[in-house]
Protein backbone atom coordinates (compact mmCIF):
# COMPACT_ATOMS: atom_id res chain seq x y z
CA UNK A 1 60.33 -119.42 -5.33
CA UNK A 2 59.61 -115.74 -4.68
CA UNK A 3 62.68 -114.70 -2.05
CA UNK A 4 61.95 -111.10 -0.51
CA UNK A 5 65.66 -111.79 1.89
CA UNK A 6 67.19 -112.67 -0.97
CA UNK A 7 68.84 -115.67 0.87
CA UNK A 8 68.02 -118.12 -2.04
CA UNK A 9 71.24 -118.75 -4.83
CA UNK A 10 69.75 -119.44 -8.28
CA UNK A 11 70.64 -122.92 -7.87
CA UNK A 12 69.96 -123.52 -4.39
CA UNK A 13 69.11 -127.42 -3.99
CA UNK A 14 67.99 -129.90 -6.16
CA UNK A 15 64.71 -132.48 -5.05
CA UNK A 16 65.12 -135.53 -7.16
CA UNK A 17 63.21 -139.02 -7.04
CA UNK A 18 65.87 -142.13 -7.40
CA UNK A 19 63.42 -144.96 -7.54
CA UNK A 20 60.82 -144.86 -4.90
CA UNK A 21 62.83 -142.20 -2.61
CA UNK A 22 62.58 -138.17 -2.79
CA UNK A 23 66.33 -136.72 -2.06
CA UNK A 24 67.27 -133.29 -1.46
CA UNK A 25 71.04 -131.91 -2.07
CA UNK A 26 72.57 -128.73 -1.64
CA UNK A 27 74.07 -127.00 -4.78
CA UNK A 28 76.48 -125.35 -2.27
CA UNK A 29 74.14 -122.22 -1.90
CA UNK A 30 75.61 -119.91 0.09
CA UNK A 31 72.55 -119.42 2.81
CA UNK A 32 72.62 -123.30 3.03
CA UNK A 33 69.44 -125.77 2.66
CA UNK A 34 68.30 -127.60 6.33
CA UNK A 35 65.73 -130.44 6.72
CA UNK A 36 63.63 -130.91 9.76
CA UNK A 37 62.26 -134.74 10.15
CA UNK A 38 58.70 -135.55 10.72
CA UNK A 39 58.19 -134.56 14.58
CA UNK A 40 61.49 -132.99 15.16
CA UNK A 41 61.75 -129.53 16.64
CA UNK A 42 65.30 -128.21 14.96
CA UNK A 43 66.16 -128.01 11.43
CA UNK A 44 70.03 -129.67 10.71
CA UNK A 45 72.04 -128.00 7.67
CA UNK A 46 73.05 -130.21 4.72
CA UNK A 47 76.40 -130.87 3.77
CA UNK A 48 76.98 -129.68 -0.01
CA UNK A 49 76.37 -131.90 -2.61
CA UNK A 50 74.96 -134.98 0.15
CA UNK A 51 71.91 -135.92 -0.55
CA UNK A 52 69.33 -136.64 1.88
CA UNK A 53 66.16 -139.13 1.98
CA UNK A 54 63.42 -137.19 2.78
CA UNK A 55 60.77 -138.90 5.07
CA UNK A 56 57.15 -138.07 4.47
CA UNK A 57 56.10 -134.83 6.94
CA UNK A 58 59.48 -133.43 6.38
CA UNK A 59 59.77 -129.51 5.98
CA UNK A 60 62.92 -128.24 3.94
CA UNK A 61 64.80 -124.95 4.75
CA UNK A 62 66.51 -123.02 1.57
CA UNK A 63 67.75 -119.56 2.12
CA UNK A 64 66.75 -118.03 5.64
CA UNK A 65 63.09 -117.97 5.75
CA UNK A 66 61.56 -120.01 2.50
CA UNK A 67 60.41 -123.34 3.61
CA UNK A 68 58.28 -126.47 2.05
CA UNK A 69 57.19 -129.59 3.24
CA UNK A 70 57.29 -133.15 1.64
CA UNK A 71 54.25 -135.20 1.85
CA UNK A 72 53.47 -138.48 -0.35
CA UNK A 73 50.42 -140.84 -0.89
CA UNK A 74 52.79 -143.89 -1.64
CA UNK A 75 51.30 -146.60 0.34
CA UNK A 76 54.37 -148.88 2.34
């Protein structure tokens, strides 16, 4: 991920699939990693080394700035 702030640690966070379920976890960066849900308006900070579920529409935070968004064509 290009990083122009250079807010982003060289291991940042780590997006795994466990099953059928997309988690995100902080590697303890220092800048942090934050997760806004699907129709929320603030991003909350992850906890090191919890991992989180991430719902389809959700946008991930690492660094300051760098962002992404989860989507997924898994039907429930």
């Amino acid at each position: 991920m290009a990083d122009a702030e250079e807010s982003i640690s060289r291991r940042h966070a780590l997006v795994r699939l466990e099953e059928w379920q997309v988690n995100v976890v902080d590697l303890g960066s220092a800048n942090g990693t934050a997760v806004r849900g699907p129709g929320e308006t603030e991003f909350v900070r992850l906890a090191p080394d919890a991992p989180l579920e991430l719902a389809p529409g959700a946008t991930v935070r690492v660094g300051l700035a760098r962002t992404f968004r989860f989507e997924s064509n898994r039907k429930i």
